[in-house]
Protein backbone atom coordinates (compact mmCIF):
# COMPACT_ATOMS: atom_id res chain seq x y z
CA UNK A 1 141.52 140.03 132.44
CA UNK A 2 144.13 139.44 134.57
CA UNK A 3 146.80 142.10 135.41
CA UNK A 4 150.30 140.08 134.83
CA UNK A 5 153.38 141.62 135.54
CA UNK A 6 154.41 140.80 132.15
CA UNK A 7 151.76 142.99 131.22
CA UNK A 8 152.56 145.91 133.81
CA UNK A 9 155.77 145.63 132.18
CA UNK A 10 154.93 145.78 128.43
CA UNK A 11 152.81 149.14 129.51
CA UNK A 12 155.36 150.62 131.41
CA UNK A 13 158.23 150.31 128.29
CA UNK A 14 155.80 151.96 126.38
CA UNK A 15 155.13 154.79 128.36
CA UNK A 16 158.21 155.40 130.47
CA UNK A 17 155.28 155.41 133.90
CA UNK A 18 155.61 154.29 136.76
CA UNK A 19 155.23 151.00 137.71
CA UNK A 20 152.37 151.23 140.43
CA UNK A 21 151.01 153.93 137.91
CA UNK A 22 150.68 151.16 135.01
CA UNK A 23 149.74 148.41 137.47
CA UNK A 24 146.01 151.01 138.97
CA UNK A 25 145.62 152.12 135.01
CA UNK A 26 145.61 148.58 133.62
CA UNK A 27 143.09 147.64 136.42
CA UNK A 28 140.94 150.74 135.79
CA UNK A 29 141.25 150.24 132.05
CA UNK A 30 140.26 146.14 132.79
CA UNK A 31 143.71 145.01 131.08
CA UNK A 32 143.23 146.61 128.21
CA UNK A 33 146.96 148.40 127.05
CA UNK A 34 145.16 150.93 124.58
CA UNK A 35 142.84 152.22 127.17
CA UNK A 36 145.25 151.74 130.03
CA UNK A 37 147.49 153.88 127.73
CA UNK A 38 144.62 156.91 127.66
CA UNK A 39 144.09 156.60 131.45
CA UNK A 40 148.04 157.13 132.02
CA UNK A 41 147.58 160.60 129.72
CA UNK A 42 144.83 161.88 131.24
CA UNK A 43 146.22 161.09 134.78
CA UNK A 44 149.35 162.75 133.75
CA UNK A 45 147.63 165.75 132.03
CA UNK A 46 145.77 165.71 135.40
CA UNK A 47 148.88 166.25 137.71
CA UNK A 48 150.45 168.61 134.89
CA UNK A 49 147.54 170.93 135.53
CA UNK A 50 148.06 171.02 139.13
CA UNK A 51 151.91 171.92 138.71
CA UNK A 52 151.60 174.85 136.42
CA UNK A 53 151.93 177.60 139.09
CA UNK A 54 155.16 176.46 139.76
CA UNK A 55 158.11 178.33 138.58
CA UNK A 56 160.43 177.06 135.76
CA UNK A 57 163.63 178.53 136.16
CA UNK A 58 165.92 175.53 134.43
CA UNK A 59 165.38 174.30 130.99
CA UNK A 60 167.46 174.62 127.56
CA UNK A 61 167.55 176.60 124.33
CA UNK A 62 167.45 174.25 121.53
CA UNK A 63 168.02 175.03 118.19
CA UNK A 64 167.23 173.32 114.90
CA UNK A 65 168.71 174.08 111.47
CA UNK A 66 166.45 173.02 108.05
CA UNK A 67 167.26 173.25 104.56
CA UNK A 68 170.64 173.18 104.19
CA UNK A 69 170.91 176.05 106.41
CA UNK A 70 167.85 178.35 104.84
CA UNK A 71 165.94 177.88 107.92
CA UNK A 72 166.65 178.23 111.25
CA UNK A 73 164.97 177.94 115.34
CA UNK A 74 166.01 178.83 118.62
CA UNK A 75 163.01 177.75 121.29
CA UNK A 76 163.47 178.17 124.68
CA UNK A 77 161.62 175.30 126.55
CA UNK A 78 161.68 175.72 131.02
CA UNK A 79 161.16 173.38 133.43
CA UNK A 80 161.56 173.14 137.18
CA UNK A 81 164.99 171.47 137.63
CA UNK A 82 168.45 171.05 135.57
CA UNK A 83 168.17 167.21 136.23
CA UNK A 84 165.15 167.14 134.32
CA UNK A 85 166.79 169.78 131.95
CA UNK A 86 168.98 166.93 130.54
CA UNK A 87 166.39 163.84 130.22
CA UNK A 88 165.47 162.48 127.18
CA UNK A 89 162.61 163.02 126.96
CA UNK A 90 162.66 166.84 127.99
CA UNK A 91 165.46 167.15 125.00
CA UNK A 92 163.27 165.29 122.47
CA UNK A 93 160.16 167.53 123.63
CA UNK A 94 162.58 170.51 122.86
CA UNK A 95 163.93 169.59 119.58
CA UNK A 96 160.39 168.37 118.39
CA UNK A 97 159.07 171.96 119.13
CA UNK A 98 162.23 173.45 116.86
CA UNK A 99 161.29 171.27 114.33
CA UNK A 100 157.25 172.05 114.57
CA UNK A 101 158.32 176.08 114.45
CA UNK A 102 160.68 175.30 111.22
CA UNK A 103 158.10 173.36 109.64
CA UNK A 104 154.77 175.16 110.82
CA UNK A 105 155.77 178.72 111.38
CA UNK A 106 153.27 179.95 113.85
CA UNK A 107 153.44 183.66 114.55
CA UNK A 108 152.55 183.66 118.10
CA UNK A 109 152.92 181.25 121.46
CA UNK A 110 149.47 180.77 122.17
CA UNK A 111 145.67 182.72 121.64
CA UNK A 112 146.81 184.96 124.23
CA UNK A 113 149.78 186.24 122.57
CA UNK A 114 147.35 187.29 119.53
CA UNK A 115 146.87 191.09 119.32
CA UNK A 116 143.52 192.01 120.26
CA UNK A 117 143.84 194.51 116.64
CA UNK A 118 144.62 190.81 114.43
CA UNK A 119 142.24 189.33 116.34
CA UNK A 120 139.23 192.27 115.08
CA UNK A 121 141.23 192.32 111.35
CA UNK A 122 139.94 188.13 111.05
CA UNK A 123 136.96 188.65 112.89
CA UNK A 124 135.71 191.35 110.10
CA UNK A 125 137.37 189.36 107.10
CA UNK A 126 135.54 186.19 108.12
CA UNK A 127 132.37 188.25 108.41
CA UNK A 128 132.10 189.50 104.97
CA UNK A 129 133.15 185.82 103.68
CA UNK A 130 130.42 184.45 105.74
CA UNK A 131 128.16 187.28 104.61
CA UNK A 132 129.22 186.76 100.92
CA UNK A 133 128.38 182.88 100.99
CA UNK A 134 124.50 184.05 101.96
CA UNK A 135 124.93 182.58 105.63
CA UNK A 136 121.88 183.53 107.88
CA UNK A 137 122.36 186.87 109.86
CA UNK A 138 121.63 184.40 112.97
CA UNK A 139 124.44 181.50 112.34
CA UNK A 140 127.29 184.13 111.24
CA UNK A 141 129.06 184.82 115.20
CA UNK A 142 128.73 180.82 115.48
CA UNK A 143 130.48 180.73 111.53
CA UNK A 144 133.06 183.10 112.65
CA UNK A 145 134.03 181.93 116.12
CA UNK A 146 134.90 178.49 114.43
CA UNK A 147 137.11 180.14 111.87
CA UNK A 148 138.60 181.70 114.82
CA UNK A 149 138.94 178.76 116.29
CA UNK A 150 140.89 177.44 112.67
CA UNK A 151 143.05 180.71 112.82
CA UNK A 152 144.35 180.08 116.24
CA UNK A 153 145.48 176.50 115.20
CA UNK A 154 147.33 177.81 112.50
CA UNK A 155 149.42 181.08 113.68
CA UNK A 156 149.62 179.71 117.15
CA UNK A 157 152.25 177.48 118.41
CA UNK A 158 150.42 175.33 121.38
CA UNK A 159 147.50 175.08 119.65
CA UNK A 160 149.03 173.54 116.28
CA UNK A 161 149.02 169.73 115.50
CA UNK A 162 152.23 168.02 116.04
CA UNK A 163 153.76 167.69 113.16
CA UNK A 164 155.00 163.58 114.13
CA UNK A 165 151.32 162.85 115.18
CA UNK A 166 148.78 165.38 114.09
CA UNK A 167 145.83 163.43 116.77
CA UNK A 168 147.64 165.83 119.42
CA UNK A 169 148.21 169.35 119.76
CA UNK A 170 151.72 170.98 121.05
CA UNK A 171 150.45 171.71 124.23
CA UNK A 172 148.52 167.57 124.65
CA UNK A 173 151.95 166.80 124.08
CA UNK A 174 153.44 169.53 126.83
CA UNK A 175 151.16 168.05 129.06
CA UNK A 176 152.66 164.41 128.55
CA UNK A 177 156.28 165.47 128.70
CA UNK A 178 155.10 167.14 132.44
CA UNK A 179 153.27 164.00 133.27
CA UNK A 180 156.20 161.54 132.77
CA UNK A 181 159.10 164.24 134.02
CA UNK A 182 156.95 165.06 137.01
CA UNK A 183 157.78 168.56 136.55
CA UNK A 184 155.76 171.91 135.32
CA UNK A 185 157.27 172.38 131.75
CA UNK A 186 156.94 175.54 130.06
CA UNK A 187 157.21 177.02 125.93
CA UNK A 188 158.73 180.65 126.89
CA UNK A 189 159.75 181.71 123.85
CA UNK A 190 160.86 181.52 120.06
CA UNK A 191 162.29 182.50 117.37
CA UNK A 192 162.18 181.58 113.19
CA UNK A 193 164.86 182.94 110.96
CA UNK A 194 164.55 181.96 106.90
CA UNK A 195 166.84 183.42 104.90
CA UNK A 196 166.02 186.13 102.81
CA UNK A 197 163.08 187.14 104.85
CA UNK A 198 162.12 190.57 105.59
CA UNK A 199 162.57 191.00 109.21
């Protein structure tokens, strides 16, 4: 198929890439916009890897109020510079995580925020469930690793489905914010207030 520049175009309003970037994925992907689409992510995820060692000293606290004012998140989100700090996209990203901590409420930042004590607490409770259904001794570690695996998703902010498109975690999506801002972007920290709640 040939690579127009109407087509380069039409792939590079719906992405926000570069337009040499659009131009090598839609001839890798042979002019197909889907899979010219999945090359851009996994290029950008690609460079995103390579930039987190670099330190993220700008960013923004963003906040997001829920139920007429029951609810409440402040998430600080970093990134490398203040000019990326006030993009779009880099705003979006920041509110969408409020709104995923309002809506979700994970416990912890990521798997390695998890106490190693919570972590031994499942472990044993998923044990005795698996024991209790009459799982073979042999398949129970396998059993209980993959409702590890189904914990971590739940209490853990990166590795939760977005709430606007559940095919990609919080931290796919981290990855694509870096790839089109260019920059290392970072989730530092949160916090979830409901009213009411014990602290």
């Amino acid at each position: 198929m040939e690579i127009t520049p109407e087509r380069v175009k039409h792939l590079r309003q719906k992405t926000g890439a570069g337009i040499m970037d659009c131009k090598r994925a839609l001839e890798q992907a042979e002019g197909d916009v889907e899979r010219a689409i999945e090359c851009l992510r996994e290029q950008g995820i690609l460079r995103a890897a390579r930039r987190e060692s670099r330190p993220t000293a700008a960013g923004v606290v963003a906040s997001y109020i829920h139920a007429g004012g029951k609810i409440g998140v402040l998430v600080e989100v970093n990134c490398e510079t203040d000019f990326v700090a006030r993009t779009p996209e880099f705003r979006t990203f920041a509110h969408d995580v409020a709104m995923q901590i309002a809506a979700q409420q994970p416990l912890y930042l990521g798997r390695e925020a998890v106490p190693e004590a919570v972590l031994e607490k499942e472990r044993e409770i998923y044990r005795v469930q698996t024991l209790h259904e009459g799982k073979p001794e042999k398949v129970i570690d396998r059993i209980v690793q993959g409702k590890l695996e189904k914990f971590y998703q739940d209490v853990c902010l990166l590795e939760q489905p977005f709430i606007r498109d559940p095919d990609k975690t919080i931290e796919e999506l981290r990855k694509e914010v870096a790839g089109k801002t260019g920059e290392n972007i970072r989730v530092r920290r949160f916090a979830r207030f409901q009213l009411g709640e014990e602290a």
